[in-house]
N, C-alpha and C. Protein backbone atom coordinates (compact mmCIF):
# COMPACT_ATOMS: atom_id res chain seq x y z
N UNK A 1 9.57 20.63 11.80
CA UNK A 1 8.70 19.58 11.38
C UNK A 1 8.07 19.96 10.04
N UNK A 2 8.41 19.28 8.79
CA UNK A 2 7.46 18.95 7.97
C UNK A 2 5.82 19.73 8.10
N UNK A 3 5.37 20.24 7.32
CA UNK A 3 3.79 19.96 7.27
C UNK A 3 3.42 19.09 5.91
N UNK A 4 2.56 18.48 6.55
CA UNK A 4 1.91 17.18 5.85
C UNK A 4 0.78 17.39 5.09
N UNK A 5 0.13 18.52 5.20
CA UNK A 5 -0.92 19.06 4.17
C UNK A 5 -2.10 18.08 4.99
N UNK A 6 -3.23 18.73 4.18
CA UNK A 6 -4.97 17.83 4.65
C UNK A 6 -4.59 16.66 4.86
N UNK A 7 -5.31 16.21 5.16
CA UNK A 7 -5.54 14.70 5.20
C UNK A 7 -6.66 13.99 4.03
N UNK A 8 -6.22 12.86 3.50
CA UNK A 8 -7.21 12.18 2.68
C UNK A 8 -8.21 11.22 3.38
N UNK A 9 -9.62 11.44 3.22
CA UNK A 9 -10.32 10.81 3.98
C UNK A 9 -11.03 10.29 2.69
N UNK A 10 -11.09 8.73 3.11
CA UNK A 10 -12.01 8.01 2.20
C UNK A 10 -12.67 7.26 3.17
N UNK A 11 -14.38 6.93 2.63
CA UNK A 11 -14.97 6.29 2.92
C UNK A 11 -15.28 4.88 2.60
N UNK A 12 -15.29 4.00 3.36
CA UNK A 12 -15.61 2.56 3.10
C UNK A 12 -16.59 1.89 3.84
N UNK A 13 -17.16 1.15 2.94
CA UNK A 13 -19.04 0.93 3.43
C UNK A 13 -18.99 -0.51 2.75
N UNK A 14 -19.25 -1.36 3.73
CA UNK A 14 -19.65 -3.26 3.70
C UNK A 14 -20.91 -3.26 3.85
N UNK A 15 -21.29 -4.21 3.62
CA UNK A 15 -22.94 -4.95 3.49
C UNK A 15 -23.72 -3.55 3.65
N UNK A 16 -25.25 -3.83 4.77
CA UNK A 16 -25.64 -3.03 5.03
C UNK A 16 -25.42 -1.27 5.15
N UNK A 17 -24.21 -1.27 5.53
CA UNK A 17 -23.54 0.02 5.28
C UNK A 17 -23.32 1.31 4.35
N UNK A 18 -22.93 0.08 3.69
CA UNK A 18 -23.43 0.72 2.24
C UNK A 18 -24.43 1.43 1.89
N UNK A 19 -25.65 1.09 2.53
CA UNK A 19 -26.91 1.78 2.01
C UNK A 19 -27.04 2.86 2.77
N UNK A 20 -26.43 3.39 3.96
CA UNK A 20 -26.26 4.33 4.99
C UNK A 20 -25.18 5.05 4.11
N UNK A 21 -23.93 4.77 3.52
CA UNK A 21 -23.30 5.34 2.77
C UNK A 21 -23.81 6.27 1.71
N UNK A 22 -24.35 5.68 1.04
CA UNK A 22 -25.19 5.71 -0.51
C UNK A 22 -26.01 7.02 0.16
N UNK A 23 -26.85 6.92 0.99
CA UNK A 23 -27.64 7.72 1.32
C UNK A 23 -27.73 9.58 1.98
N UNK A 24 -25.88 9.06 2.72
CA UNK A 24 -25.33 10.41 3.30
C UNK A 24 -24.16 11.05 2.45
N UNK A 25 -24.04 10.04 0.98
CA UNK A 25 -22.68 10.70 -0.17
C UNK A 25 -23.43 12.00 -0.55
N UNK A 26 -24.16 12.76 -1.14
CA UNK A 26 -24.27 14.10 -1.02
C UNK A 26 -24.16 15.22 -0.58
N UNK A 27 -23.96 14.72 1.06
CA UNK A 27 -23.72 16.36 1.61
C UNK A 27 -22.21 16.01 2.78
N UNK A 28 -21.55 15.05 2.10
CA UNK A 28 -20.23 14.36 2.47
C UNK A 28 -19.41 15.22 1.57
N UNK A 29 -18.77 16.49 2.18
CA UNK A 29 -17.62 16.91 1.59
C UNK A 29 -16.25 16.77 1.73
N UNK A 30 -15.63 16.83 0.84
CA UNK A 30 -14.62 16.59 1.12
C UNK A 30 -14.08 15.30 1.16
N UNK A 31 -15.03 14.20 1.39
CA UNK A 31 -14.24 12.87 0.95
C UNK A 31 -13.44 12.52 -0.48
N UNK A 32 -12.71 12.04 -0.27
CA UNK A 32 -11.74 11.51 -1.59
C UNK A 32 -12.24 10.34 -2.47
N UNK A 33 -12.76 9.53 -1.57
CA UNK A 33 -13.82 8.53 -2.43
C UNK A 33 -14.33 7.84 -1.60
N UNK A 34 -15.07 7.05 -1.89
CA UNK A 34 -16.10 6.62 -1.79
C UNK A 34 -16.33 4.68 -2.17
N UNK A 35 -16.06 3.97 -1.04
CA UNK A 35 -15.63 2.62 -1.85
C UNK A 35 -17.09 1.67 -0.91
N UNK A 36 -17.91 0.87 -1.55
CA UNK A 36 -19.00 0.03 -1.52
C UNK A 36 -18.65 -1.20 -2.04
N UNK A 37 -18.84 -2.28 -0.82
CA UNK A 37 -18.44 -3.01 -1.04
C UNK A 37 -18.98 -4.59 -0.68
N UNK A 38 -19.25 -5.81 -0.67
CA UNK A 38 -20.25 -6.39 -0.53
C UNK A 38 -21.93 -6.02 -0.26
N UNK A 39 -22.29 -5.21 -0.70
CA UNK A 39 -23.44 -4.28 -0.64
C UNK A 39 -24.73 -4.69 -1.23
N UNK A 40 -25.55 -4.72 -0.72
CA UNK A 40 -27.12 -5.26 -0.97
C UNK A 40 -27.63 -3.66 -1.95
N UNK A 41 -27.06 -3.01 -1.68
CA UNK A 41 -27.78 -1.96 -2.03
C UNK A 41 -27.07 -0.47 -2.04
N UNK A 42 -27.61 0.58 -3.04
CA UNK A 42 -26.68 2.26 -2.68
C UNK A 42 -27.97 3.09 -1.88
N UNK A 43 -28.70 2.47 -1.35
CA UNK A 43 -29.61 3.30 -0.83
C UNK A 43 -30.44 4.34 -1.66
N UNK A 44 -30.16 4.28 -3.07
CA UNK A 44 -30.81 5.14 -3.98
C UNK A 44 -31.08 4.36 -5.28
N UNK A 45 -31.76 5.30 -5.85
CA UNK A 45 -32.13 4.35 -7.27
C UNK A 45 -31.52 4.79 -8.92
N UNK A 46 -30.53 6.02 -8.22
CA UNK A 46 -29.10 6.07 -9.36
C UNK A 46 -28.51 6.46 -8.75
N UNK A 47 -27.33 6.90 -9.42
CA UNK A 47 -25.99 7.79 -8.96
C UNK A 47 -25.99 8.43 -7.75
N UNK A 48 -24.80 7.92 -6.69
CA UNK A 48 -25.13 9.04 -5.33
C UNK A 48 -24.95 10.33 -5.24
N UNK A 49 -24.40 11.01 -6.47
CA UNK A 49 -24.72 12.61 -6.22
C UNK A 49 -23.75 12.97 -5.20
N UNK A 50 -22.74 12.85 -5.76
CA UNK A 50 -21.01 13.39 -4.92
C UNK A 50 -20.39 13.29 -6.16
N UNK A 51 -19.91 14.12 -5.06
CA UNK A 51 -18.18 14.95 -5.96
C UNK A 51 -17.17 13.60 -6.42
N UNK A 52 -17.20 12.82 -5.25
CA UNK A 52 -15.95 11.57 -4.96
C UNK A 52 -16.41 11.17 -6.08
N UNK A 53 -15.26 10.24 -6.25
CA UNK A 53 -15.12 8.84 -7.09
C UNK A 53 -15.71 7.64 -6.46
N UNK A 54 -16.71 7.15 -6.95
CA UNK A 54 -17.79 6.12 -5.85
C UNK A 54 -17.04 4.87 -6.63
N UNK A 55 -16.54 4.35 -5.78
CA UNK A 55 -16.20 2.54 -6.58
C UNK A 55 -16.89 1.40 -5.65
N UNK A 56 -16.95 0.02 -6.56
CA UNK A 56 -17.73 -0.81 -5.88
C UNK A 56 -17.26 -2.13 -6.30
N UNK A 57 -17.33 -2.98 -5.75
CA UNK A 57 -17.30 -4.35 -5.92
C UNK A 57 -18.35 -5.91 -5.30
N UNK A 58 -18.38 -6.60 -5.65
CA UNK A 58 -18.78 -7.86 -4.77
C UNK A 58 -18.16 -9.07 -5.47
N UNK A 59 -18.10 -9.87 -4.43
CA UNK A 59 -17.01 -11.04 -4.77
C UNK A 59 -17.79 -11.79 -5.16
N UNK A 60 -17.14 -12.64 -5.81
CA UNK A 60 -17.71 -14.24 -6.61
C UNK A 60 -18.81 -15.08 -5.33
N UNK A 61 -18.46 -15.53 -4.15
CA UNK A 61 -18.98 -15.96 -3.36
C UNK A 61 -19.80 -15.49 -2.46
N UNK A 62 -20.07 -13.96 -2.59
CA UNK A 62 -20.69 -13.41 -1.63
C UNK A 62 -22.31 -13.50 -1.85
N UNK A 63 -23.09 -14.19 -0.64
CA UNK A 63 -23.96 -14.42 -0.94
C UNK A 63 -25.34 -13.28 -0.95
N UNK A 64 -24.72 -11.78 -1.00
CA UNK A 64 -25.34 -10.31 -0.82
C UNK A 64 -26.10 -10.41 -2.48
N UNK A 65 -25.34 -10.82 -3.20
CA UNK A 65 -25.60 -10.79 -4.67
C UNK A 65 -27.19 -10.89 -4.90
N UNK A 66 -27.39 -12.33 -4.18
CA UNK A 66 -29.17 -12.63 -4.32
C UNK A 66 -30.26 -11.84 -3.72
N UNK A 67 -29.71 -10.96 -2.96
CA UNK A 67 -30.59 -9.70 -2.06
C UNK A 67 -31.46 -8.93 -3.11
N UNK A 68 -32.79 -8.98 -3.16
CA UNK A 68 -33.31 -7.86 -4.24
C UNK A 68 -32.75 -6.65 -4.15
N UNK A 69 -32.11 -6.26 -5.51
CA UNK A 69 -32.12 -4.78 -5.42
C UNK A 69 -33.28 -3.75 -5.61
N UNK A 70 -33.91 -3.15 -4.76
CA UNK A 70 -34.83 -2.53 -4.92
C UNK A 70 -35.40 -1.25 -3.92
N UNK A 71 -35.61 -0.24 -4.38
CA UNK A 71 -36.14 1.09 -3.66
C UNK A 71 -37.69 1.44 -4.42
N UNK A 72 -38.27 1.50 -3.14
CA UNK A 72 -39.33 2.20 -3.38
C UNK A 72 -40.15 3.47 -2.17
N UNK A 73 -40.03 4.62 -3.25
CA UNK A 73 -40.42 5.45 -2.37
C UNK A 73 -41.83 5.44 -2.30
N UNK A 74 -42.60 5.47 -0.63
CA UNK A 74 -44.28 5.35 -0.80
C UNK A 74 -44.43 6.74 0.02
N UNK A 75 -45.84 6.90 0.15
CA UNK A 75 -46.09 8.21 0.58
C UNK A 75 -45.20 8.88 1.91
N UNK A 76 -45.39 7.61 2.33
CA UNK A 76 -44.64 8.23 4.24
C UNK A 76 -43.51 7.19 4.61
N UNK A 77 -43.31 6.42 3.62
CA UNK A 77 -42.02 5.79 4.02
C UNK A 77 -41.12 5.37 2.55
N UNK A 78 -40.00 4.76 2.75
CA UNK A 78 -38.88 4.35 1.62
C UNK A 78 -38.81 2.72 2.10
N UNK A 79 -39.29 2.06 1.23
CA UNK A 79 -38.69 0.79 1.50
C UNK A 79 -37.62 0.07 0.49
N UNK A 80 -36.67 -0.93 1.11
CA UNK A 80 -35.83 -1.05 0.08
C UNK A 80 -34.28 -0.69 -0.22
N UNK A 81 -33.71 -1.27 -0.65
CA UNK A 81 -32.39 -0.95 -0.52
C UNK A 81 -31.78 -0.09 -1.50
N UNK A 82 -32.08 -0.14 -2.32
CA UNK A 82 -31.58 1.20 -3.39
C UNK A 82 -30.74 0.16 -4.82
N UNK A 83 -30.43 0.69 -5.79
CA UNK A 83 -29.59 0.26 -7.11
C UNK A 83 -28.45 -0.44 -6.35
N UNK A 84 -28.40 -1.50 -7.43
CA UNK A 84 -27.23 -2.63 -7.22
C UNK A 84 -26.10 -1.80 -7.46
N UNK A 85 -25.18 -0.98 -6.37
CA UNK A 85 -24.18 -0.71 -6.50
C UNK A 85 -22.76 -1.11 -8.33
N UNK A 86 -23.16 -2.53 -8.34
CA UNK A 86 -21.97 -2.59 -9.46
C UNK A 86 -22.78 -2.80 -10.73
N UNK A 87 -24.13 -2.26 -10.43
CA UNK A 87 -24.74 -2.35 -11.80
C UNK A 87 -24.23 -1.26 -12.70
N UNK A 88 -24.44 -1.39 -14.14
CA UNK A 88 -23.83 0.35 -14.93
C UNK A 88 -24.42 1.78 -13.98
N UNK A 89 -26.12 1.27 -13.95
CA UNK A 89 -26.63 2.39 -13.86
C UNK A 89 -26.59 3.30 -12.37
N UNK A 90 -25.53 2.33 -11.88
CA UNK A 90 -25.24 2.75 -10.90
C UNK A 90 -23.99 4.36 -10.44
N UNK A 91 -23.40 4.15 -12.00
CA UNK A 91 -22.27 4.91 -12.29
C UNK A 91 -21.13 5.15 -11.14
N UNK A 92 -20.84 3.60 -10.80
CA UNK A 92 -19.55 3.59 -9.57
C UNK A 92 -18.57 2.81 -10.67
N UNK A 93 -17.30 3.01 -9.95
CA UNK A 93 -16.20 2.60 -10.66
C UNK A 93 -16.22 0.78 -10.53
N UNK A 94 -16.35 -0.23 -11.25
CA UNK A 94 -16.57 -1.38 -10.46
C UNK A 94 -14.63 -2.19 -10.61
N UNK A 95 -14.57 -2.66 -9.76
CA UNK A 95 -13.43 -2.86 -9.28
C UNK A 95 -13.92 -5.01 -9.18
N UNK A 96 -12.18 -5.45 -9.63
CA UNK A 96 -12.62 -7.33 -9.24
C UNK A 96 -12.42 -7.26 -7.57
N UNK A 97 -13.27 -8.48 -7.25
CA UNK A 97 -13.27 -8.91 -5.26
C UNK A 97 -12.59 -10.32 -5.39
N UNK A 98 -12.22 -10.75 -6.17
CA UNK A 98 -11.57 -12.04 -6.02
C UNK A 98 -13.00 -13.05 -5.90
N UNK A 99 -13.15 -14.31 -5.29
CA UNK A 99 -14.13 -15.36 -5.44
C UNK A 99 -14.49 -15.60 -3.60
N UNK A 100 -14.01 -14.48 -2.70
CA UNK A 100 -14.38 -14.77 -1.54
C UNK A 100 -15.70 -14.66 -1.31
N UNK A 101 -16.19 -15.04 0.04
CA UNK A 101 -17.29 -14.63 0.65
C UNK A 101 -17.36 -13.40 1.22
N UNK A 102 -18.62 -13.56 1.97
CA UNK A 102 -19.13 -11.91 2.20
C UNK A 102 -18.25 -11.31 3.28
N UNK A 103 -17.72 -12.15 3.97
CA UNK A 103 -16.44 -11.37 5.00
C UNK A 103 -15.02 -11.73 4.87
N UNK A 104 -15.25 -11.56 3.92
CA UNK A 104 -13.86 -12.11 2.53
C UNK A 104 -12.79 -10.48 2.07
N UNK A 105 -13.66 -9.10 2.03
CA UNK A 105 -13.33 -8.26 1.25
C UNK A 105 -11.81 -7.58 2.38
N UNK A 106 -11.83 -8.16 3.32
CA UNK A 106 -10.47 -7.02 4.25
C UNK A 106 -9.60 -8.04 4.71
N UNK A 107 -9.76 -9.58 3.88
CA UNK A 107 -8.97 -10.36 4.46
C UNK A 107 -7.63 -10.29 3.56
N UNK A 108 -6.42 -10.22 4.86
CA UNK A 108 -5.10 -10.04 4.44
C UNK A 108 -4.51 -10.71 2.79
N UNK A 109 -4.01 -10.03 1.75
CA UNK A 109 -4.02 -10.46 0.54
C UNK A 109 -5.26 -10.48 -0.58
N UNK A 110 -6.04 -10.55 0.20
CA UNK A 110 -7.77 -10.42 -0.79
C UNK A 110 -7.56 -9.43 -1.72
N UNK A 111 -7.83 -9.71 -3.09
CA UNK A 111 -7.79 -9.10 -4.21
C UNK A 111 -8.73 -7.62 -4.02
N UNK A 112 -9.55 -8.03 -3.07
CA UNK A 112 -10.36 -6.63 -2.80
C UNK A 112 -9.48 -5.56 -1.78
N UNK A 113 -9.27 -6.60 -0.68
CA UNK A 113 -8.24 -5.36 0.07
C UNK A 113 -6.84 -4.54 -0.70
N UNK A 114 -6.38 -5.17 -1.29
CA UNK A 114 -5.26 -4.76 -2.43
C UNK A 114 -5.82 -3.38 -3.12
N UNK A 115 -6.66 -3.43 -3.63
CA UNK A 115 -7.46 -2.33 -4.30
C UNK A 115 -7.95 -1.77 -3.53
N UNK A 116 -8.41 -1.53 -2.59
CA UNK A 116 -9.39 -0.59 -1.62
C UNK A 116 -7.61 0.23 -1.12
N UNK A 117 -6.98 -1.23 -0.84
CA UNK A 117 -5.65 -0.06 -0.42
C UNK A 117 -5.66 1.11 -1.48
N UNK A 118 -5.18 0.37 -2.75
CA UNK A 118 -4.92 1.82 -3.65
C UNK A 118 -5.46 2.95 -4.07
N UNK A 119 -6.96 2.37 -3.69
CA UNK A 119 -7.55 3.26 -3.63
C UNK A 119 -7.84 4.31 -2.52
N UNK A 120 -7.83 4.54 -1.29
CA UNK A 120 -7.31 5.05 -0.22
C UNK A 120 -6.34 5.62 -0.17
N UNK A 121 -5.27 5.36 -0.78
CA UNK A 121 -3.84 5.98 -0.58
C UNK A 121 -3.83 6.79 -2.17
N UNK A 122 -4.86 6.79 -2.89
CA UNK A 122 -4.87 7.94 -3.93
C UNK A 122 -4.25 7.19 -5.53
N UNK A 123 -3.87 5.75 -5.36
CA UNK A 123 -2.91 5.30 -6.29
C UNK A 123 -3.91 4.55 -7.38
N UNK A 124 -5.02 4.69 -7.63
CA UNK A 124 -6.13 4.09 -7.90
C UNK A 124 -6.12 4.19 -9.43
């Protein structure tokens, strides 16, 4: 038998998720990348601070877009969702989603699933 070497593990994070993503990419080793995707938020208020290649998108129709982006840290709590993922200052790769809605990004042919493929399989 063949050996097949490591395995490539990439992460992928929708809506809410994302900000749970955003938040645990630092001490996530070893992932290959890192893909955010209809996302209100990175759970931080720049760059997530990983190794990976963080990419992001949101589609034309997704109605996540109008969600304030915003983090604020207060004495004893964090409220807030963190930097607009496909903003610059976000420093993710931003990738097109086609004009779907918010549960639009894994549907068969979707300009977003196409790319999340290639990106997953390393061809990015």
């Amino acid at each position: 038998m063949d050996e097949l070497g490591p395995a490539r593990v990439s992460l992928l994070c929708h809506s809410y998720g994302a900000v749970v993503c955003g938040r645990a990419a630092p001490d996530l080793d070893g992932v290959a990348s890192i893909v955010l995707f209809g996302a209100p938020g990175t759970g931080t208020t720049g760059p997530l601070g990983t190794q990976a290649p963080v990419w992001a998108a949101r589609a034309g129709g997704d109605w996540i877009a109008r969600v304030p982006h915003a983090r604020f840290d207060l004495p004893f709590v964090t409220l807030g969702l963190g930097l607009d993922p496909v903003d610059p200052a976000a420093g993710t790769r931003v990738f097109p989603a086609g004009d779907g809605g918010h549960s639009d990004y894994l549907r068969p042919g979707s300009p977003a699933l196409r790319t999340i493929a290639r990106i997953v399989s390393g061809d990015a």
